[in-house]
Structures are given as C-alpha cells and as structure tokens.
C-alpha atoms as a PDB file:
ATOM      1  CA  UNK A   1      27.750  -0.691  21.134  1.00  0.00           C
ATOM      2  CA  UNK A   2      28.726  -0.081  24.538  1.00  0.00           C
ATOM      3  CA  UNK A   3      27.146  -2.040  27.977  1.00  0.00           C
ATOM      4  CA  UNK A   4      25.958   1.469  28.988  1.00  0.00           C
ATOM      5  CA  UNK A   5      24.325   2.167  25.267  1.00  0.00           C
ATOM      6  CA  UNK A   6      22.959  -1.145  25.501  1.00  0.00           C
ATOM      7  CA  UNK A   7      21.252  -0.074  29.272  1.00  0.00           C
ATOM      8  CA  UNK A   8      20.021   3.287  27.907  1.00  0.00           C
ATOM      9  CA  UNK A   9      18.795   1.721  24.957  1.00  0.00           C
ATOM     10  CA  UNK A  10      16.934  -1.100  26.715  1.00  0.00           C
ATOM     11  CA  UNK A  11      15.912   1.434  29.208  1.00  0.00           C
ATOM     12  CA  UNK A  12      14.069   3.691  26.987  1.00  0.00           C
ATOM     13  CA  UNK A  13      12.292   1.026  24.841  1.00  0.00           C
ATOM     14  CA  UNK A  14      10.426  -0.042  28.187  1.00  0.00           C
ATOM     15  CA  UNK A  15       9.926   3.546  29.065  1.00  0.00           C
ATOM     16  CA  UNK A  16      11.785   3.651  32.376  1.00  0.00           C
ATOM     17  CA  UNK A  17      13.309   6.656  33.410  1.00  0.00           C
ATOM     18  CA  UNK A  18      16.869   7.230  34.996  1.00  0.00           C
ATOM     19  CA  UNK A  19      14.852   7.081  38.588  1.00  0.00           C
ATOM     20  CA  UNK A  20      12.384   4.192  37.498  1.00  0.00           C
ATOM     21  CA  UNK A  21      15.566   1.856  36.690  1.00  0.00           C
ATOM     22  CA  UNK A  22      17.724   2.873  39.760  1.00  0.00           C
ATOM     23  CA  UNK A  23      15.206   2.127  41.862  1.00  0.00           C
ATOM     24  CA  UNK A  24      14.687  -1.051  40.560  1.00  0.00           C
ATOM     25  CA  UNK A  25      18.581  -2.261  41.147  1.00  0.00           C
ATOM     26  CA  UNK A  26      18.943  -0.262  44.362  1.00  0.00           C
ATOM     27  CA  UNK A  27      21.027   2.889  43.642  1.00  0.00           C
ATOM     28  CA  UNK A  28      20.664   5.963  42.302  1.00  0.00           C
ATOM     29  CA  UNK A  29      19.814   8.311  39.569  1.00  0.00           C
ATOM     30  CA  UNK A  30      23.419   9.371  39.067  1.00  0.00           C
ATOM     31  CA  UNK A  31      24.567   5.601  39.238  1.00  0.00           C
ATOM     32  CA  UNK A  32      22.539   4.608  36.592  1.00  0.00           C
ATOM     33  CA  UNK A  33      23.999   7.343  34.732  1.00  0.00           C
ATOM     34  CA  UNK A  34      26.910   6.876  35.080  1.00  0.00           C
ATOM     35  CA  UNK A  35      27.105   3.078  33.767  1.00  0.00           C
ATOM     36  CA  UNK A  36      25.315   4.447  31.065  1.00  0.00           C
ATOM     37  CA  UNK A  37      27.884   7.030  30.428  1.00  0.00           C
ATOM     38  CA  UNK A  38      30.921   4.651  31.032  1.00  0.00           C
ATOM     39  CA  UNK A  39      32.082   6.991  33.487  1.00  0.00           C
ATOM     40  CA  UNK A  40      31.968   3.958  36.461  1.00  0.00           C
ATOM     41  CA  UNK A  41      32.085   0.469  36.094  1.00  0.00           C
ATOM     42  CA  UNK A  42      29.040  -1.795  36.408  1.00  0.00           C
ATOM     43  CA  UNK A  43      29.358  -4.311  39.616  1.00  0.00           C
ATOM     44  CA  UNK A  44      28.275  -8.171  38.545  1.00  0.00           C
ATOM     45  CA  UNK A  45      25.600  -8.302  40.779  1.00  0.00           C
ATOM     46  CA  UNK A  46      24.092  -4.633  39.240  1.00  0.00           C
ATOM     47  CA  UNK A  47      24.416  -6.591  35.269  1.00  0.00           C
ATOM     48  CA  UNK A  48      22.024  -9.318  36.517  1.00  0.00           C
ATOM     49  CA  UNK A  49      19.425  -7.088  38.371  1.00  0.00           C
ATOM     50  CA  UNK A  50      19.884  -4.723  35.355  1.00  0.00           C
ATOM     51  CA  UNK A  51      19.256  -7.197  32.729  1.00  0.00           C
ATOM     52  CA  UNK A  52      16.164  -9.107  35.161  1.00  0.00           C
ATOM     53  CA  UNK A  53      14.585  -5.523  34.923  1.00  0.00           C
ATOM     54  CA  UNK A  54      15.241  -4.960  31.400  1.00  0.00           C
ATOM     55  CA  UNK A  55      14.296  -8.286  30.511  1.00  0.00           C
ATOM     56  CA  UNK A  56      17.443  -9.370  28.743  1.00  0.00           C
ATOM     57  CA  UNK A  57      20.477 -11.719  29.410  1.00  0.00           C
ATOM     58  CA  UNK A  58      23.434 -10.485  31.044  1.00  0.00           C
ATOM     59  CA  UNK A  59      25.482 -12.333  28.305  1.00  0.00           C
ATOM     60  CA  UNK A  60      23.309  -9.730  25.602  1.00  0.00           C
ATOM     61  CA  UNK A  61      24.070  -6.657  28.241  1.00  0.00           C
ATOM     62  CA  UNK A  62      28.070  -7.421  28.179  1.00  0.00           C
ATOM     63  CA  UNK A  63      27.981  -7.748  24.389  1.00  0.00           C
ATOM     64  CA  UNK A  64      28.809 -11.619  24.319  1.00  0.00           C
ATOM     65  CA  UNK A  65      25.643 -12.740  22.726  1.00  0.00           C
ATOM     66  CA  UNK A  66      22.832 -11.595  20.268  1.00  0.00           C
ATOM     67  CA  UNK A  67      19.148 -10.501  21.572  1.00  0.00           C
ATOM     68  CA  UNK A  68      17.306 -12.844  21.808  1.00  0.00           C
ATOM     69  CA  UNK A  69      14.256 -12.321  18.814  1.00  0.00           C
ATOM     70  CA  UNK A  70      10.509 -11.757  20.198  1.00  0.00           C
ATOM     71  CA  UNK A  71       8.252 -13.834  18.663  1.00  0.00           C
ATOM     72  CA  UNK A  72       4.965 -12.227  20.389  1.00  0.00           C
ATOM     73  CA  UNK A  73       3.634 -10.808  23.623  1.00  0.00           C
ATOM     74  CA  UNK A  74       0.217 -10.829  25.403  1.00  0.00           C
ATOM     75  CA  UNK A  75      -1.631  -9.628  28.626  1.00  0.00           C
ATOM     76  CA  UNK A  76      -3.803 -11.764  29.985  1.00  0.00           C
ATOM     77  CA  UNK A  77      -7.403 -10.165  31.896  1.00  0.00           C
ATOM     78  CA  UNK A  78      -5.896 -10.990  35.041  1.00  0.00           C
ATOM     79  CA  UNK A  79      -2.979  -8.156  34.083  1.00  0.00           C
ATOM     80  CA  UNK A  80      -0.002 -10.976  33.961  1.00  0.00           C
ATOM     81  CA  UNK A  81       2.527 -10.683  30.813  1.00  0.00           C
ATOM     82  CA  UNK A  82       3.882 -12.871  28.948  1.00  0.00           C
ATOM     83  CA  UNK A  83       6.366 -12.645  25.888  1.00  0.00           C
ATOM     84  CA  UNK A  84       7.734 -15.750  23.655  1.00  0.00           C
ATOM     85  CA  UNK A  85      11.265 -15.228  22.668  1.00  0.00           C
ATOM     86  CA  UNK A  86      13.790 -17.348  20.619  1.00  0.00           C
ATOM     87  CA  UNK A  87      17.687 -17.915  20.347  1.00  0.00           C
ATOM     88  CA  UNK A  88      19.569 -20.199  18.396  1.00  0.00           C
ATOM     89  CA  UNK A  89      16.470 -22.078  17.724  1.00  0.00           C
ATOM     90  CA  UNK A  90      15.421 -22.131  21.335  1.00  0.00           C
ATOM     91  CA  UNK A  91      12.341 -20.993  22.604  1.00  0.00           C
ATOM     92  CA  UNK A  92      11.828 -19.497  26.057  1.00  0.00           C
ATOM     93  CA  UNK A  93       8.414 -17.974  27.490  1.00  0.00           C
ATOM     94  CA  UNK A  94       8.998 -14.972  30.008  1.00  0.00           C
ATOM     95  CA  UNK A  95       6.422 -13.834  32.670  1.00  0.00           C
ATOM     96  CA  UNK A  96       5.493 -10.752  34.791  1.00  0.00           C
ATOM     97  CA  UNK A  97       2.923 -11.142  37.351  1.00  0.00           C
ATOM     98  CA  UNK A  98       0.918  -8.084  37.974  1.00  0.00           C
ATOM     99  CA  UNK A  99       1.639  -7.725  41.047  1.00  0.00           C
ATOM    100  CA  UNK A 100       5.826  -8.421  40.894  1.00  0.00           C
ATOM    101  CA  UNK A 101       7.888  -6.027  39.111  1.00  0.00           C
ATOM    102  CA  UNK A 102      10.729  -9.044  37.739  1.00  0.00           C
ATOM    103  CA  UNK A 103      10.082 -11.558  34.722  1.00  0.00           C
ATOM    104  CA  UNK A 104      10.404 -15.248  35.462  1.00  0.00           C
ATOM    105  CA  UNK A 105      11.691 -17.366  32.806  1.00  0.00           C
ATOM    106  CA  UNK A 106      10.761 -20.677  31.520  1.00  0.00           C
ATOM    107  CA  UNK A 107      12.903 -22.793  28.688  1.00  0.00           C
ATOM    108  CA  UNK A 108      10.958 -24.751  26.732  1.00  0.00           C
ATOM    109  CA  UNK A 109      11.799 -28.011  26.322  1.00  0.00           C
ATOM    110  CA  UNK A 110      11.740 -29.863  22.545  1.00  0.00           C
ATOM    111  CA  UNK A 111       7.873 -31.049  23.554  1.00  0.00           C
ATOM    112  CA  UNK A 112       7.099 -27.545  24.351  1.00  0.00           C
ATOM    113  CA  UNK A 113       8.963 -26.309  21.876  1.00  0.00           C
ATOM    114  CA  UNK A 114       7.095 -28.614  19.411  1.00  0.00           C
ATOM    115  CA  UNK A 115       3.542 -27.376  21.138  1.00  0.00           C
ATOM    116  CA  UNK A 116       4.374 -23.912  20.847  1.00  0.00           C
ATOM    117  CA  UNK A 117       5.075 -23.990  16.713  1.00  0.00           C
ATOM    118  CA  UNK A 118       1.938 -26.463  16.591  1.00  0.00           C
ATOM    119  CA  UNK A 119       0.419 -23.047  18.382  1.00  0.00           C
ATOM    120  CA  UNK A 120       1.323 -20.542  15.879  1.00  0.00           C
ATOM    121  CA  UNK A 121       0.703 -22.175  13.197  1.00  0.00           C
ATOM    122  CA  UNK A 122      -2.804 -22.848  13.961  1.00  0.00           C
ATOM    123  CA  UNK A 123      -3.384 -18.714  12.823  1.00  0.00           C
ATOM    124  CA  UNK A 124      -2.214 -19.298   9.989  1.00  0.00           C
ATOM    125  CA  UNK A 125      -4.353 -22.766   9.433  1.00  0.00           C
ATOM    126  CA  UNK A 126      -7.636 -20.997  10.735  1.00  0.00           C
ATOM    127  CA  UNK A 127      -7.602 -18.225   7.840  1.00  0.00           C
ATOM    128  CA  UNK A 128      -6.439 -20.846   4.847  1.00  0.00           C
ATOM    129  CA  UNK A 129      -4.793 -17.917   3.165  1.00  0.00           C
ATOM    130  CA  UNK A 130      -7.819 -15.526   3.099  1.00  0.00           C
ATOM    131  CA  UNK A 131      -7.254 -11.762   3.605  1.00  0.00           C
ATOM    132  CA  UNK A 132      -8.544 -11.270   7.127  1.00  0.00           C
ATOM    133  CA  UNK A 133      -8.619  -8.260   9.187  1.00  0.00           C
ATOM    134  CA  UNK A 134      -5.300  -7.452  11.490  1.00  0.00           C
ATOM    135  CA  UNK A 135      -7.275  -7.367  14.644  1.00  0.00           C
ATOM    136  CA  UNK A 136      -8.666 -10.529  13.987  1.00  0.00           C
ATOM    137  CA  UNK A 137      -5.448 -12.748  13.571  1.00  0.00           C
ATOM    138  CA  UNK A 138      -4.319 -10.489  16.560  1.00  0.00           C
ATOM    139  CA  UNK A 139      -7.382 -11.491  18.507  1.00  0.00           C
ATOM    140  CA  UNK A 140      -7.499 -15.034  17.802  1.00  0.00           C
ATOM    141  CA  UNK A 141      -2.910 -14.908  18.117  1.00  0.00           C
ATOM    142  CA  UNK A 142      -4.021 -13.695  21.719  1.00  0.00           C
ATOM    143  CA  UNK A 143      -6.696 -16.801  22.519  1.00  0.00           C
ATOM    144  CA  UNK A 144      -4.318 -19.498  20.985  1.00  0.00           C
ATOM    145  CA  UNK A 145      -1.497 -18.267  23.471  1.00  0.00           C
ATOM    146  CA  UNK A 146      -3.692 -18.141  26.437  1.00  0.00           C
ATOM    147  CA  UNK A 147      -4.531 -21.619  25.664  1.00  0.00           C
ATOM    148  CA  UNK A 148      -0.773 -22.499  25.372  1.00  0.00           C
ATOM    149  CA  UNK A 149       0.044 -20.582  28.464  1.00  0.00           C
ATOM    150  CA  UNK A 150      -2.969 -22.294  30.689  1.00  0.00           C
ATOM    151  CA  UNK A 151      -1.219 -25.927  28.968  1.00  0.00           C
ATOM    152  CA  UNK A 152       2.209 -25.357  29.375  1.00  0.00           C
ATOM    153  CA  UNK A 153       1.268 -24.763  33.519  1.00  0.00           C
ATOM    154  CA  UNK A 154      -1.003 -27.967  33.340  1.00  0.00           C
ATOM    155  CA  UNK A 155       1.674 -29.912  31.731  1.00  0.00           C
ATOM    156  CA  UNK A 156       4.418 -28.478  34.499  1.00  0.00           C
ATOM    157  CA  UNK A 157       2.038 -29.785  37.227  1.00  0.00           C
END
C-alpha cells in the first residue's frame, strides 16, 4: 500500500472529505489529491499534520511501521474523546478536546500500563462469566474508563 492509499484510506474511515482534510493541513482540495494519487510528493511537515489529523504515526503513514491496534474508544458528557491504542505491547491513550480539532497523546508508562489492564479486566470480573447484555458491558466498559481517565490526570498532577 501506497502513502497516498494509506491517506485516502485513513481519510475515509474518519469521514473527512478531500476539503475537510486540506483544510486541516493548510492546502487544498487538489493537493490532497494529489498525494493521494502519487501524482506530487508529500512535504515532511504535510506527513506530520496529516497523520496528527488522521490520528496515526507518521512512521504508519510512510509504511515503516504497523497501526497501531485500538483497544477501545469513549466520549465523555463533556464531548472530549478519548481512544486506548497499543503497539508492541505499549499502550498509549489519545485525546480530542471538544473544542480542538488535533489529538494529544499520552504514553503510558509500565504503572499506567499496569492500571489500565487492572481496568479492563475489571468487565470481565464484574459479569463472572454470565451472559450479559452488549450494552451493558458497553455501559459499564464506558464508566470504568472514565474512572481511569479522571486517575490517570490525578496521578499526572
């Protein structure tokens, strides 16, 4: 797969439109298609806005590393984002304020790393094997991550 099949690939699963992305890393319509065509090449400082908007490392964009693997995603009420993703056994949490339109990211360290597994597996603990309904283990996968997400910014304090 090509850097611009990995753009137009990455660009559709978040639902952005040619305009939505070129906007985002300052150029235009055309621009965007052409990296995606492989008709121009792609400027350094275009791969890291590109990938910040796509949420995705630049290494993963240029083909020199695998994706890294979502784990799970929630909003919170307050309309911030967050997704858990892993790579070579490390864990990173990403974040989109509301009101800002790039992720931040955070690597975990082993403690937090530790915390977060302790987190997950708590679903699993809570229904002791029972058949429960989806939106249940969704529901209570949702309150166990808020509680992780309100720690992990204690704990960074």
């Amino acid at each position: 797969m090509t850097i611009g099949e990995r753009i137009r690939e990455k660009r559709k699963n978040k639902n952005y439109t040619l305009e939505q992305l070129a906007d985002e890393i300052g150029v235009t319509k055309s621009t965007v298609l052409k990296y995606e065509n492989g008709s121009i090449a792609i400027p350094s400082d275009k791969i890291e806005k590109i990938a910040k908007v796509l949420n995705i490392t630049p290494a993963y964009l240029m083909g020199w590393a695998e994706e890294d693997k979502k784990l799970c995603d929630i909003e919170l009420t307050n309309g911030n984002k967050f997704e858990f993703k892993e790579n070579n056994g490390k864990i990173k949490m990403l974040m989109k304020e509301s009101n800002k339109s790039e992720w931040q990211e955070f690597q975990f360290d082993e403690y937090e790393q530790r915390e977060f597994e302790k987190v997950m597996g708590m679903n699993m603990l809570f229904f002791n094997g029972k058949e429960v309904a989806p939106e249940d283990k969704i529901e209570l996968e949702k309150t166990l991550l808020t509680i992780f997400i309100k720690a992990y910014f204690n704990h960074k304090k």
